[in-house]
Protein backbone atom coordinates (compact mmCIF):
# COMPACT_ATOMS: atom_id res chain seq x y z
CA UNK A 1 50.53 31.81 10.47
CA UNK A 2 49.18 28.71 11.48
CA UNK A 3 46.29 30.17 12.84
CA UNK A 4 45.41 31.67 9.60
CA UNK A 5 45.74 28.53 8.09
CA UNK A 6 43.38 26.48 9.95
CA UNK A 7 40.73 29.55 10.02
CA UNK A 8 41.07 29.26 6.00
CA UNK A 9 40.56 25.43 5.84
CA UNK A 10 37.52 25.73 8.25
CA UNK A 11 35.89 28.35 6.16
CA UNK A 12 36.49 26.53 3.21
CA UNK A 13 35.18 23.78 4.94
CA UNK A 14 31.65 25.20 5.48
CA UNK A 15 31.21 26.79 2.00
CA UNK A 16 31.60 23.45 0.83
CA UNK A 17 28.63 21.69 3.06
CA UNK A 18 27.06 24.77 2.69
CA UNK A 19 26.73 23.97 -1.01
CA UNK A 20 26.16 20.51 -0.35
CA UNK A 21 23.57 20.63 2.32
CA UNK A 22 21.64 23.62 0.37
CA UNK A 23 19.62 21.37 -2.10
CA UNK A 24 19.40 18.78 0.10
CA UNK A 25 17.18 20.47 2.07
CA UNK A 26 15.28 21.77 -0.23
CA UNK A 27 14.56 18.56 -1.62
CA UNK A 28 10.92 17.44 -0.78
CA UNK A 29 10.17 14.29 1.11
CA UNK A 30 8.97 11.07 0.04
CA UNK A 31 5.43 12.13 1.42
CA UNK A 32 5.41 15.65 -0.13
CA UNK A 33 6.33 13.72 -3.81
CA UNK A 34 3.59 11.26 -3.28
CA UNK A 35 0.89 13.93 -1.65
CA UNK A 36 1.87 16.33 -4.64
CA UNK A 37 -0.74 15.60 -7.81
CA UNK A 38 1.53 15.13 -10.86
CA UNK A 39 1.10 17.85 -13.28
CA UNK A 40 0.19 17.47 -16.96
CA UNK A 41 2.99 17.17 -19.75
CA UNK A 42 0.93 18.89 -22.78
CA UNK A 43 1.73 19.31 -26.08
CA UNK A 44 0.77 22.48 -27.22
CA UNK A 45 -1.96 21.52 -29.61
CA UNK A 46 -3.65 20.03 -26.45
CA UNK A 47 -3.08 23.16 -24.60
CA UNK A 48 -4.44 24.89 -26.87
CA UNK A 49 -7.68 23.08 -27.19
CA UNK A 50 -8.16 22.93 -23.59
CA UNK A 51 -7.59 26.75 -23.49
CA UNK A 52 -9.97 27.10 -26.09
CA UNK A 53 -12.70 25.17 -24.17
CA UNK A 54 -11.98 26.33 -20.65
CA UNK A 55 -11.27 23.09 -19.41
CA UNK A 56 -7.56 22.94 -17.97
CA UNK A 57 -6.63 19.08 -16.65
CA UNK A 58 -4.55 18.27 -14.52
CA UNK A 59 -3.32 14.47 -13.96
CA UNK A 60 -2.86 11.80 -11.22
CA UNK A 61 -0.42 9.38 -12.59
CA UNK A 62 -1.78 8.77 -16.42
CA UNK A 63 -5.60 9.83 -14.76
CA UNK A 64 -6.89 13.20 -16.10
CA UNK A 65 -8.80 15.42 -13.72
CA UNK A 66 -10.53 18.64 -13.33
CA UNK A 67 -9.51 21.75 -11.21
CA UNK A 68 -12.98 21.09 -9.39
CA UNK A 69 -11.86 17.75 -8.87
CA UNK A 70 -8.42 17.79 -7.91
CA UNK A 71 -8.99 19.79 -4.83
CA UNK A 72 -11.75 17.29 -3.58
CA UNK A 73 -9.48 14.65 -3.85
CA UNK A 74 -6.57 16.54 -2.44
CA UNK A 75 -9.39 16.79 0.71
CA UNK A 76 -9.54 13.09 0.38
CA UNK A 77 -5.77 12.32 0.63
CA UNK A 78 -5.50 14.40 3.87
CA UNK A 79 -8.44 13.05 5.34
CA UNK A 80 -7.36 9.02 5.43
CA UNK A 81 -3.85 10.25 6.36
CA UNK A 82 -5.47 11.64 9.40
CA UNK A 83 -7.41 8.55 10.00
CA UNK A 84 -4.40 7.13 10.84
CA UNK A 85 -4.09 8.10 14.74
CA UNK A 86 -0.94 7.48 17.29
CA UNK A 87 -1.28 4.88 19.84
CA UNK A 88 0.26 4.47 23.55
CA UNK A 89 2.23 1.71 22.84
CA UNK A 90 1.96 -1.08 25.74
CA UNK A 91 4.55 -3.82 24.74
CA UNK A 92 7.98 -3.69 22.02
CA UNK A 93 9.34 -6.44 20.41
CA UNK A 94 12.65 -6.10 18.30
CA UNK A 95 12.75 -9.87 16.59
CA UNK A 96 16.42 -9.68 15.18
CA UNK A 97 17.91 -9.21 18.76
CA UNK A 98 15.50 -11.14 20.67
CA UNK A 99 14.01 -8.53 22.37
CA UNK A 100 10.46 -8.69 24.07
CA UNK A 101 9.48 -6.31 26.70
CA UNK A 102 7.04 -4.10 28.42
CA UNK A 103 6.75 -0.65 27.86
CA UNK A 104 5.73 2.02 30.32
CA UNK A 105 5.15 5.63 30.22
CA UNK A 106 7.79 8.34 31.36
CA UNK A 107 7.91 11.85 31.84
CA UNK A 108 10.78 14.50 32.14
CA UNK A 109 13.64 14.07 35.04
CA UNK A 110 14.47 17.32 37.51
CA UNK A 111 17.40 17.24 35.45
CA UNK A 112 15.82 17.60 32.31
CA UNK A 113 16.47 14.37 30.87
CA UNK A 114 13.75 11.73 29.21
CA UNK A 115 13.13 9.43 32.63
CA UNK A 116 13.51 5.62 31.93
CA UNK A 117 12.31 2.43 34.16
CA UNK A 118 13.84 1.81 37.18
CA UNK A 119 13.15 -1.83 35.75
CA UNK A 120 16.02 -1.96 33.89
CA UNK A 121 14.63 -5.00 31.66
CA UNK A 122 11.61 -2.62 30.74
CA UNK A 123 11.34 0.09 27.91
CA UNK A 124 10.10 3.84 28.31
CA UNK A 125 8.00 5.57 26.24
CA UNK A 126 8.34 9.55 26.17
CA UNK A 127 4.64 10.55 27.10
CA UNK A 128 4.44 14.02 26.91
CA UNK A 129 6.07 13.35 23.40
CA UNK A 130 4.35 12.05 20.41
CA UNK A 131 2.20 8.96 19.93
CA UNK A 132 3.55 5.65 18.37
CA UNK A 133 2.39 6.06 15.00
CA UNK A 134 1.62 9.73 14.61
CA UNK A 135 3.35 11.53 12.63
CA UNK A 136 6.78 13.14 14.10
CA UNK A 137 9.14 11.54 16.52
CA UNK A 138 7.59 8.96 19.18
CA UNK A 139 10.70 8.51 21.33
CA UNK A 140 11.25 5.21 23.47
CA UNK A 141 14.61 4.36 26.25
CA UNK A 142 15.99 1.63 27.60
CA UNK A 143 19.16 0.75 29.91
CA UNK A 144 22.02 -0.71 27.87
CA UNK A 145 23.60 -2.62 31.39
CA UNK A 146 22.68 -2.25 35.19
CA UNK A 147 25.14 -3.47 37.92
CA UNK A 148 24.15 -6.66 37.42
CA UNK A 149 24.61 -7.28 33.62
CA UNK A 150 23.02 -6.35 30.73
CA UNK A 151 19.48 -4.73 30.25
CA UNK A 152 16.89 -4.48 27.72
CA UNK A 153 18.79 -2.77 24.97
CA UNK A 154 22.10 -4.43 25.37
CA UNK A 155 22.39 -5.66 21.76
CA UNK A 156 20.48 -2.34 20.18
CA UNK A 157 23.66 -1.33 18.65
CA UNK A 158 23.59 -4.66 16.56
CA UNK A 159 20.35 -4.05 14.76
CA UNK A 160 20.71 -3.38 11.12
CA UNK A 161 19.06 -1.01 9.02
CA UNK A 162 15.88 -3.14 6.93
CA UNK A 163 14.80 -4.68 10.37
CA UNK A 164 11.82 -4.49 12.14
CA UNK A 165 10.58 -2.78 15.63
CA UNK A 166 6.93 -4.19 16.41
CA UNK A 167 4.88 -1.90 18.75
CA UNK A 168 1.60 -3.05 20.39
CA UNK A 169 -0.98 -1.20 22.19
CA UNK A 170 -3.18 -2.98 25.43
CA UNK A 171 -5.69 -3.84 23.04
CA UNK A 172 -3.70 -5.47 20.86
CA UNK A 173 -3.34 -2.96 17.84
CA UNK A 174 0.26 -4.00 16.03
CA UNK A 175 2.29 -1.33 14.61
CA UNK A 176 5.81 -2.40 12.29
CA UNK A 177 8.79 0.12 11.90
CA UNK A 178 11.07 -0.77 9.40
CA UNK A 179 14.31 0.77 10.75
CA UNK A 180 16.27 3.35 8.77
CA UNK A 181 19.14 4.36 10.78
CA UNK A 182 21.45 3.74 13.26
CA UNK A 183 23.58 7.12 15.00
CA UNK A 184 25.59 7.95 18.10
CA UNK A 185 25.97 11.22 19.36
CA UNK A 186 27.92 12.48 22.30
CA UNK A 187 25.46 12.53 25.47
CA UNK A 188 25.28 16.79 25.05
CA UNK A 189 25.33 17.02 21.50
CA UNK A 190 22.56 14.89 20.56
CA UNK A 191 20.13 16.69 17.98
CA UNK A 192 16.82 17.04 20.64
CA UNK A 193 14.43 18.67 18.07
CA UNK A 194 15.59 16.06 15.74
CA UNK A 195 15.04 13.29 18.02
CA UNK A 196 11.89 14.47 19.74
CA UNK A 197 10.28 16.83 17.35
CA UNK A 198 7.32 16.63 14.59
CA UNK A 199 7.80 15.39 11.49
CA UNK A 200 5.59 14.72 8.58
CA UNK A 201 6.74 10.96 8.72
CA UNK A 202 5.68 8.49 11.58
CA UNK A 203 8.74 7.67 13.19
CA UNK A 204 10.17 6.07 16.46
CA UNK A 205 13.18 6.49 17.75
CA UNK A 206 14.98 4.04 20.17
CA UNK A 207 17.64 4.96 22.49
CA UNK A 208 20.13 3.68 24.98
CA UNK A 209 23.65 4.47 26.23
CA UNK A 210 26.64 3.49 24.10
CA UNK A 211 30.79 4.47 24.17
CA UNK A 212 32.65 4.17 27.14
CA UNK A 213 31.68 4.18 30.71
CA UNK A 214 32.62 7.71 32.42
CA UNK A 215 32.71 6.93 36.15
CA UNK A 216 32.76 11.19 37.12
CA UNK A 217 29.33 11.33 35.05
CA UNK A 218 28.17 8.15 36.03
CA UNK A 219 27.24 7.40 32.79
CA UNK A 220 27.98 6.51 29.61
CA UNK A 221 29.99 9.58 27.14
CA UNK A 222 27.35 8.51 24.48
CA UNK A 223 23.95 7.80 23.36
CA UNK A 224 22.67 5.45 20.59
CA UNK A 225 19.42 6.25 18.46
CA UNK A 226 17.82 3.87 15.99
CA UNK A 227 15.02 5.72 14.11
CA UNK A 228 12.70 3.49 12.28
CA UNK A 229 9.67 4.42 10.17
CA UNK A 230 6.46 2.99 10.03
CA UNK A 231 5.42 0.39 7.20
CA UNK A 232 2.42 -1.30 8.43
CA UNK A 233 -0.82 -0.86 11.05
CA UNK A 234 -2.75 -3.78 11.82
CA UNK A 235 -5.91 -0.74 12.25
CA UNK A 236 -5.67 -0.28 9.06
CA UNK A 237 -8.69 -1.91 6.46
CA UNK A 238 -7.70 -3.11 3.55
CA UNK A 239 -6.97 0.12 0.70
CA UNK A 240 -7.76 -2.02 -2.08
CA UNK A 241 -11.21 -0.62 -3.70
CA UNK A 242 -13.86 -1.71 -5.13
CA UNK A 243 -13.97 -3.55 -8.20
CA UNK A 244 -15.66 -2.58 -11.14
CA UNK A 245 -19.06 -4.26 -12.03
CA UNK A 246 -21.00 -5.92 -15.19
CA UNK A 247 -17.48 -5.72 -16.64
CA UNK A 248 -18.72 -6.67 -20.50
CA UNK A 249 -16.92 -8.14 -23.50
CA UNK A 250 -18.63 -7.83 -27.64
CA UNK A 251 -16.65 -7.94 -30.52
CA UNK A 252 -15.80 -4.58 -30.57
CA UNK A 253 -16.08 -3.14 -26.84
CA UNK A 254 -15.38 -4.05 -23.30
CA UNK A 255 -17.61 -1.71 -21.10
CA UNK A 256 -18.23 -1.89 -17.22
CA UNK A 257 -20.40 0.09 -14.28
CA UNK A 258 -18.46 2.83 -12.63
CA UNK A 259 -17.55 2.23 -9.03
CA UNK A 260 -19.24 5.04 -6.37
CA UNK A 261 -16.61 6.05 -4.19
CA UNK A 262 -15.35 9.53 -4.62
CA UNK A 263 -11.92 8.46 -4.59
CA UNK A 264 -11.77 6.46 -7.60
CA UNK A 265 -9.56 8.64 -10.56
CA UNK A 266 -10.10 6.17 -13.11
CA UNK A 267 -9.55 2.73 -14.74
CA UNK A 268 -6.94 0.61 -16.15
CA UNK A 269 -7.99 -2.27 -18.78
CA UNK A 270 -5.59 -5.44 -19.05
CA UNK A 271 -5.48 -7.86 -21.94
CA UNK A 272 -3.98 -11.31 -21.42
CA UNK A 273 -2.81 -13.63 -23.75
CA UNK A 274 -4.50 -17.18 -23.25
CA UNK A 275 -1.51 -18.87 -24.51
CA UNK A 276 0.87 -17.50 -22.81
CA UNK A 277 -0.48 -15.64 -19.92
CA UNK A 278 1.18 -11.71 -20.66
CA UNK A 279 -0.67 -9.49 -18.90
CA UNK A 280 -0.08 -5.82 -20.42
CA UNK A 281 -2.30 -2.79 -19.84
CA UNK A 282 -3.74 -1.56 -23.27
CA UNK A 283 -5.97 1.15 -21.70
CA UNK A 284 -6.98 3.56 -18.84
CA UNK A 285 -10.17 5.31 -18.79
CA UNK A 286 -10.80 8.91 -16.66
CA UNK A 287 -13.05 9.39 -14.04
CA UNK A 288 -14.92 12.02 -16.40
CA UNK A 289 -15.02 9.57 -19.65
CA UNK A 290 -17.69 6.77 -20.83
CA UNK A 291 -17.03 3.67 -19.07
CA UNK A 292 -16.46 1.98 -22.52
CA UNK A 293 -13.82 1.57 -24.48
CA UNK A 294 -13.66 0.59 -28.34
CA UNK A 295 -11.50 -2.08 -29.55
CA UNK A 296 -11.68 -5.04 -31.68
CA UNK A 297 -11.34 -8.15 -28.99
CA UNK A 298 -9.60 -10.83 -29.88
CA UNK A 299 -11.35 -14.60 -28.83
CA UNK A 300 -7.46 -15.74 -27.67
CA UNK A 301 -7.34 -12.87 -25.19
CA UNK A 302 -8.99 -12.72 -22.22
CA UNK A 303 -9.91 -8.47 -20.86
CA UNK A 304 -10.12 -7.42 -17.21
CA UNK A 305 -10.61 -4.26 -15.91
CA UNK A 306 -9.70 -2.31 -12.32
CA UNK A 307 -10.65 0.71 -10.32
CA UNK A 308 -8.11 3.16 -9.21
CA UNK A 309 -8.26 5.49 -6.36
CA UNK A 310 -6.75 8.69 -5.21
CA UNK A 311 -3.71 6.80 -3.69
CA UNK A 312 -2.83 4.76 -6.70
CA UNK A 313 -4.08 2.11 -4.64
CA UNK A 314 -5.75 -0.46 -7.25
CA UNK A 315 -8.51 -2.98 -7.10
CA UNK A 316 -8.77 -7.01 -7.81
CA UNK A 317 -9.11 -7.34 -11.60
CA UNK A 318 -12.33 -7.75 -13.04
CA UNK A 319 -13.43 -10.34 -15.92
CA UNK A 320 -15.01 -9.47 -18.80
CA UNK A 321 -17.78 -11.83 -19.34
């Protein structure tokens, strides 16, 4: 009878994460939401004309484009994230624990386990793994103690989620990981695909030995991985673009020169209040539209006006003169 019992609570057990887990997985990622181009929300009158002309738009943020267009941007969007290449990270520096050290490359044991320094005040880097910075899982060890004290990642299991892991390359590249969480697992049931495996996210993951000290293993019953996610490249140029030019201001137009870079979507015109310096957008113009826009200015207001690209990344304001 009591066998019957627990077999009932542990199926009941998984149909419940089963339900739970389902739409979590199916949930897209931040990256898939932010690669995705939003879709239109029409009324039907507009639906209707745009069926009637042939032209069917579809939108980035509050930008109108065209079929043609969308997929030449979508080209763009996948073409600067793969500018963004891995690097073989030469030195790690973990500022909240006081951590500085070198980092070397290691392979796979006889044993099958991720090799680490014999230096135990040294870091490893998983070579045949991915690249700091690329996306999936670049995976980096340490010793937690030697025989003689403690080692590199002694106080790992103190860092706290919103901190930062700083990777550098030998010619000085700087990567920043913002770290986003902190689990042990027990030494054979950690999640390897999970740990080691692609992703479309840059990651890292940091690990060391944590729990109690098992002197028939020689090791420790547990290991602890931080994963943190990349937030800033110092290879990276500035994403701002261009502002737009011969930005003009008449009684009853501001009009400017388009930018030429096939990212840009569109524009956004500001007004601000002389007085009291509110700033409030009053206007965005498409890619496809006259760079001109018709409204009665106002000599207390001042009128700027900015590029947008592809990311949503936008430019410096522009004056109106």
């Amino acid at each position: 009878m009591k066998q019957l019992v627990t077999m009932g609570t542990a199926i009941i057990l998984c149909l419940v994460l089963f339900f739970i887990l389902k739409p979590l997985a199916a949930s897209p990622t931040f990256e898939e939401k932010a690669d995705k181009v939003e879709q239109p929300m029409e009324t039907e009158q507009a639906a209707e004309e745009e069926a009637a002309s042939g032209n069917y738009v579809d939108k980035i943020a509050e930008f109108p484009i065209l079929p043609e267009q969308r997929e030449k941007l979508q080209m763009l969007q996948q073409q600067r994230q793969e500018s963004i290449k891995g690097m073989q990270p030469a030195k790690i520096e973990v500022p909240s624990i006081g951590v500085k050290a070198n980092i070397e490359p290691t392979g796979i044991l006889d044993n099958g386990e991720m090799g680490v320094p014999e230096d135990v005040d040294q870091v490893g880097w998983f070579k045949p793994g991915f690249k700091a910075g690329a996306k999936g899982n670049a995976v980096l060890a340490g010793h937690v103690d030697s025989l003689t004290g403690p080692a590199v990642f002694y106080e790992l299991k103190n860092v706290e989620v919103g901190e930062t892991v700083i990777l550098t390359d030998a010619d000085g590249r700087e990567m920043v990981f913002e770290v986003k969480n902190l689990t042990s697992y027990e030494t054979d049931e950690a999640p390897i695909e999970e740990i080691f495996g692609s992703s479309d996210k840059r990651m890292i993951n940091l690990i060391t030995c944590t729990g109690d000290f098992n002197r028939d293993i020689g090791s420790h019953e547990e290991r602890l991985v931080v994963t943190a996610e990349l937030i800033s490249d110092s290879s990276v140029k500035d994403t701002k673009p261009e502002s737009p030019a011969n930005v003009t201001a008449t009684s009853f137009n501001i009009s400017w020169h388009a930018v030429r870079d096939d990212a840009i979507i569109g524009y956004r015109i500001y007004e601000k209040d002389i007085e009291t310096g509110e700033l409030k957008k009053i206007e965005t113009v498409s890619l496809f539209d006259r760079k001109k826009v018709e409204l009665k200015t106002d000599d207390t207001k001042r009128y700027f006006v900015t590029s947008v690209d592809v990311d949503l990344n936008e430019s410096e304001k522009a004056e109106a003169q």
